[in-house]
Protein backbone atom coordinates (compact mmCIF):
# COMPACT_ATOMS: atom_id res chain seq x y z
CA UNK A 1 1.51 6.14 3.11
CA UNK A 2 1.22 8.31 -0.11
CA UNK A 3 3.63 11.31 -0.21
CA UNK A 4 4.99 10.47 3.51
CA UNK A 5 7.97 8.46 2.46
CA UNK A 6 8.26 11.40 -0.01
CA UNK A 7 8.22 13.60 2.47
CA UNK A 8 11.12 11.72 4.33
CA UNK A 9 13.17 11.34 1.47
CA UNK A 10 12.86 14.92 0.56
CA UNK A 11 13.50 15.76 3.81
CA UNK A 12 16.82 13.31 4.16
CA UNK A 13 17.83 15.55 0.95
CA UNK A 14 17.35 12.96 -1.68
CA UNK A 15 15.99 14.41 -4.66
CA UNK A 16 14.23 11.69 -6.50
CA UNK A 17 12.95 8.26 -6.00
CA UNK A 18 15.56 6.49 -8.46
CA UNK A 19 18.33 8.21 -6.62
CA UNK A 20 17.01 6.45 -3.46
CA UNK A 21 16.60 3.00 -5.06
CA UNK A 22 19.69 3.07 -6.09
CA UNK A 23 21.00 3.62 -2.53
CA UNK A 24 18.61 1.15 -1.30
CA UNK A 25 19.11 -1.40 -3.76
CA UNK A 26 15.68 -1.50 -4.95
CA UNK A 27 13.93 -1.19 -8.52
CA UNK A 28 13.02 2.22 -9.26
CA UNK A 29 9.38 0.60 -9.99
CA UNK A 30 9.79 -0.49 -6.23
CA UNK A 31 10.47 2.93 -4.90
CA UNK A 32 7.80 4.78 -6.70
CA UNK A 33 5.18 2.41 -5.66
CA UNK A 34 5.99 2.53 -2.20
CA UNK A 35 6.18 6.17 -2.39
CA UNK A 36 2.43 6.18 -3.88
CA UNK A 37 1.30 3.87 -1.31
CA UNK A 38 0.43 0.98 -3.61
CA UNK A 39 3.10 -0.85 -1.43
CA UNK A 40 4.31 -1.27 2.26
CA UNK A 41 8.63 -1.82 2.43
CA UNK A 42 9.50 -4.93 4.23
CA UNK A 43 10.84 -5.00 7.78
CA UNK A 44 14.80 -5.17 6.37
CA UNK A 45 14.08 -2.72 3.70
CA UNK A 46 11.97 0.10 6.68
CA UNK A 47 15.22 -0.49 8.64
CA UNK A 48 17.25 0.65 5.58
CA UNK A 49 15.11 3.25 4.45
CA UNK A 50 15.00 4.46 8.35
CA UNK A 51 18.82 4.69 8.24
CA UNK A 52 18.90 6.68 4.78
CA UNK A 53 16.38 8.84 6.09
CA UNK A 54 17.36 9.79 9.10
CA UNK A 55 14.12 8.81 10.70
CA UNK A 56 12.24 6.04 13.39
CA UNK A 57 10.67 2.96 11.98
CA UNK A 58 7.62 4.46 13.25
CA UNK A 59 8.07 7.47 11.21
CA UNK A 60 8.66 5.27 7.88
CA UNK A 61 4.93 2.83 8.71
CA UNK A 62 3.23 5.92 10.60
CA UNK A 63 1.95 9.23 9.37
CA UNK A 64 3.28 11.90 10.64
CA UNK A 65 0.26 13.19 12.83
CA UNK A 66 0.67 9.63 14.46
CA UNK A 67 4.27 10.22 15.72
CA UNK A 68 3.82 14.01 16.78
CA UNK A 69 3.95 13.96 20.41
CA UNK A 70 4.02 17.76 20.16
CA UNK A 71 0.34 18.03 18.17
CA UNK A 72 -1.44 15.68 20.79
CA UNK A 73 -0.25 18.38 23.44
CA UNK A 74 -1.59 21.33 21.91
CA UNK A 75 -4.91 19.91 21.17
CA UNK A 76 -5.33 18.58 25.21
CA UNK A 77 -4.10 15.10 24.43
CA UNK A 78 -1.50 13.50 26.87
């Protein structure tokens, strides 16, 4: 999960992991370990961060390769 939940906070246009905390509610220790992968969110807080981020549950406990319909296509997967 390292750098993927960076990626989707980036990408939701939030600049740092303590501004996201703070949104979420979380400690900033919290946020940065989930954003290293040292830790999974919970259920309630994936749904939260899903909403923040503008993204699928799948896309906050999946890497991205995982949820890219459009990649299994072009390499003959269906």
């Amino acid at each position: 999960m390292a750098n993927h939940i960076t990626d989707l906070r980036l990408r939701a246009d939030i600049k740092t992991a303590k501004e996201a905390a703070k949104i979420l509610k979380i400690s900033p220790g919290m946020m940065y370990h989930i954003e290293e992968g040292l830790k999974k969110p919970s259920s309630k807080l994936a749904i939260s961060m899903s909403c923040l981020f503008g993204c699928s549950l799948e896309e906050i406990f999946l890497p991205f390769h995982a949820t890219n319909s459009d990649n299994n296509k072009t390499k003959g997967v269906s």
